[in-house]
C-alpha atoms as a PDB file:
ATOM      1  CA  UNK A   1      87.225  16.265 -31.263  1.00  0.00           C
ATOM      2  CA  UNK A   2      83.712  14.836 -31.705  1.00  0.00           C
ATOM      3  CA  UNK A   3      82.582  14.826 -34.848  1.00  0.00           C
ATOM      4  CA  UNK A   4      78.761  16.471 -35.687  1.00  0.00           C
ATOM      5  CA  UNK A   5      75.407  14.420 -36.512  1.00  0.00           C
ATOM      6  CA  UNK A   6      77.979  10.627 -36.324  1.00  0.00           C
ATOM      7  CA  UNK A   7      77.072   8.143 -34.497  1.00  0.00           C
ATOM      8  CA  UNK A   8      80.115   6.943 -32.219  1.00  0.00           C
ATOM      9  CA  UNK A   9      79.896   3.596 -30.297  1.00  0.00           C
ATOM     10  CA  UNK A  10      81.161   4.482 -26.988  1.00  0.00           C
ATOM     11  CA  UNK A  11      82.363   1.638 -24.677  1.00  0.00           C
ATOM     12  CA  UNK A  12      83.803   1.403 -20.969  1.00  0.00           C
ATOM     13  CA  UNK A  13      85.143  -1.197 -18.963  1.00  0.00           C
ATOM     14  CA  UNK A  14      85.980  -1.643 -15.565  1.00  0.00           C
ATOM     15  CA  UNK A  15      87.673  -4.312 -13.733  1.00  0.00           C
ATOM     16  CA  UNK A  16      88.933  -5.702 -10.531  1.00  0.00           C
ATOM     17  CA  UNK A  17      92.548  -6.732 -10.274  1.00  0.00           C
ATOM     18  CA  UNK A  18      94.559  -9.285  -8.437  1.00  0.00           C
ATOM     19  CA  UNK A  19      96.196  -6.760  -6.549  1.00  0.00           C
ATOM     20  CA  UNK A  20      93.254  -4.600  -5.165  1.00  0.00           C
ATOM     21  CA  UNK A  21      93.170  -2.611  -7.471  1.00  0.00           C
ATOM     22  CA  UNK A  22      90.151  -1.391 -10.053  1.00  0.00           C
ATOM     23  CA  UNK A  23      91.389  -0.385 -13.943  1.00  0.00           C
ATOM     24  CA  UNK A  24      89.024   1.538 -16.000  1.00  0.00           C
ATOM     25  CA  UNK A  25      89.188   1.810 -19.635  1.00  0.00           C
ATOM     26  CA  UNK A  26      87.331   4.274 -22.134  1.00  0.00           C
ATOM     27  CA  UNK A  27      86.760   3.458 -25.793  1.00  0.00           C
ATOM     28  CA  UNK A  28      85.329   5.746 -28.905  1.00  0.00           C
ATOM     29  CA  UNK A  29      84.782   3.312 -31.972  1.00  0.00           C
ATOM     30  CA  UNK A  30      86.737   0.609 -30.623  1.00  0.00           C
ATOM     31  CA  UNK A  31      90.111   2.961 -30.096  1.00  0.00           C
ATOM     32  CA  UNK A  32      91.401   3.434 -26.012  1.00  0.00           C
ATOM     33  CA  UNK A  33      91.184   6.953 -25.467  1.00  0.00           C
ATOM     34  CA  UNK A  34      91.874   6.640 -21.375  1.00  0.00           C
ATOM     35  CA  UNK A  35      93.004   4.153 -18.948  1.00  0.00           C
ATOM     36  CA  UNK A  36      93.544   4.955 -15.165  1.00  0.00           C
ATOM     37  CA  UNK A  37      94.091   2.469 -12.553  1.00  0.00           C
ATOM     38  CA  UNK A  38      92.365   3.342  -8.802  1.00  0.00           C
ATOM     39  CA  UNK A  39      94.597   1.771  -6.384  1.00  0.00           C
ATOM     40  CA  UNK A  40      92.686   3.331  -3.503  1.00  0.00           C
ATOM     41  CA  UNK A  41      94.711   6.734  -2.765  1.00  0.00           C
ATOM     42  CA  UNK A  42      92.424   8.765  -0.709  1.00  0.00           C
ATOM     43  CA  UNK A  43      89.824   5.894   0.216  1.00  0.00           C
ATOM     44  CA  UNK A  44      89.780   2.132  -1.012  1.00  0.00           C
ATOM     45  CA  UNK A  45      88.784   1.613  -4.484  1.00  0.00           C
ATOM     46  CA  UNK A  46      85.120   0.882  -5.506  1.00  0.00           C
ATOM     47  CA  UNK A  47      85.483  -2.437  -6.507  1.00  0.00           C
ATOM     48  CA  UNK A  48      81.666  -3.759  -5.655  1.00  0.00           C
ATOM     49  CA  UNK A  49      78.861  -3.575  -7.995  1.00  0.00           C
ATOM     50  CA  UNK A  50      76.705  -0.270  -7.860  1.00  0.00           C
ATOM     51  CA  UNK A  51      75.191   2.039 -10.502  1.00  0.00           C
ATOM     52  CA  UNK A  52      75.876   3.438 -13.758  1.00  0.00           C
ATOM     53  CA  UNK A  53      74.798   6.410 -15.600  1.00  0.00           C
ATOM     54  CA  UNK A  54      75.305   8.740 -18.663  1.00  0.00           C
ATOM     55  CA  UNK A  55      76.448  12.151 -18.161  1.00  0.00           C
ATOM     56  CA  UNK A  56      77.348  14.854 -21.012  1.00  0.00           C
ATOM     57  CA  UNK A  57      78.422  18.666 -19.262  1.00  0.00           C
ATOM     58  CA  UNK A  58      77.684  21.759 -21.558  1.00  0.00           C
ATOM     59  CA  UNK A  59      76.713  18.718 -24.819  1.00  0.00           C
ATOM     60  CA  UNK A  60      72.971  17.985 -26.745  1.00  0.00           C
ATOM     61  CA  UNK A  61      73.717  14.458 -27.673  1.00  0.00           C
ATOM     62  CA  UNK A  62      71.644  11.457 -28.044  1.00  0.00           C
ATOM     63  CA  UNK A  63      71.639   7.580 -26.658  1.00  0.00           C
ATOM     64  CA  UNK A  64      70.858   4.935 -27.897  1.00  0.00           C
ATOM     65  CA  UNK A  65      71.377   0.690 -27.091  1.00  0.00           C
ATOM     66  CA  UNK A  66      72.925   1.763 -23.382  1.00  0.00           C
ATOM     67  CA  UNK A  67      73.287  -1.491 -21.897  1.00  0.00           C
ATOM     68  CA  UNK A  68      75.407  -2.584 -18.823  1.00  0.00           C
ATOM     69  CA  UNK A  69      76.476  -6.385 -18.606  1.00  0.00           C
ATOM     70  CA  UNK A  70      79.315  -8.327 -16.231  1.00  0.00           C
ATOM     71  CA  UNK A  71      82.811  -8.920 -17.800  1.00  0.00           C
ATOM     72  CA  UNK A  72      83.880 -12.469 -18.337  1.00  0.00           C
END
């Protein structure tokens, strides 16, 4: 559930591994809701730098502090 008129710090991360592979992880307030790795079924995984973006279906919610920066 998502709670009404709270501010949640949302986080993602995504990462190339040794094998090929890309895992991406999906935090709420520092907790891992979801973790899926893309080992390329269906077309080789997406493991290049490209674009990011926000998207909310059927939701009126708010932004703020969106930043996107290279894991170490």
């Amino acid at each position: 559930s998502v709670p009404y008129k709270t501010w949640q710090k949302v986080e993602a991360t995504v990462k190339n591994n040794a094998d090929g592979s890309v895992t991406i992880e999906l935090f709420a307030d520092g907790k891992l809701l979801v973790e899926a790795a893309d080992s390329g079924m269906g077309g080789a995984p997406i493991s290049t730098p490209g674009k990011v973006g926000i998207r909310g279906d059927n939701a009126n919610f708010k932004f703020k502090n969106f930043t996107v920066t290279a894991l170490e």
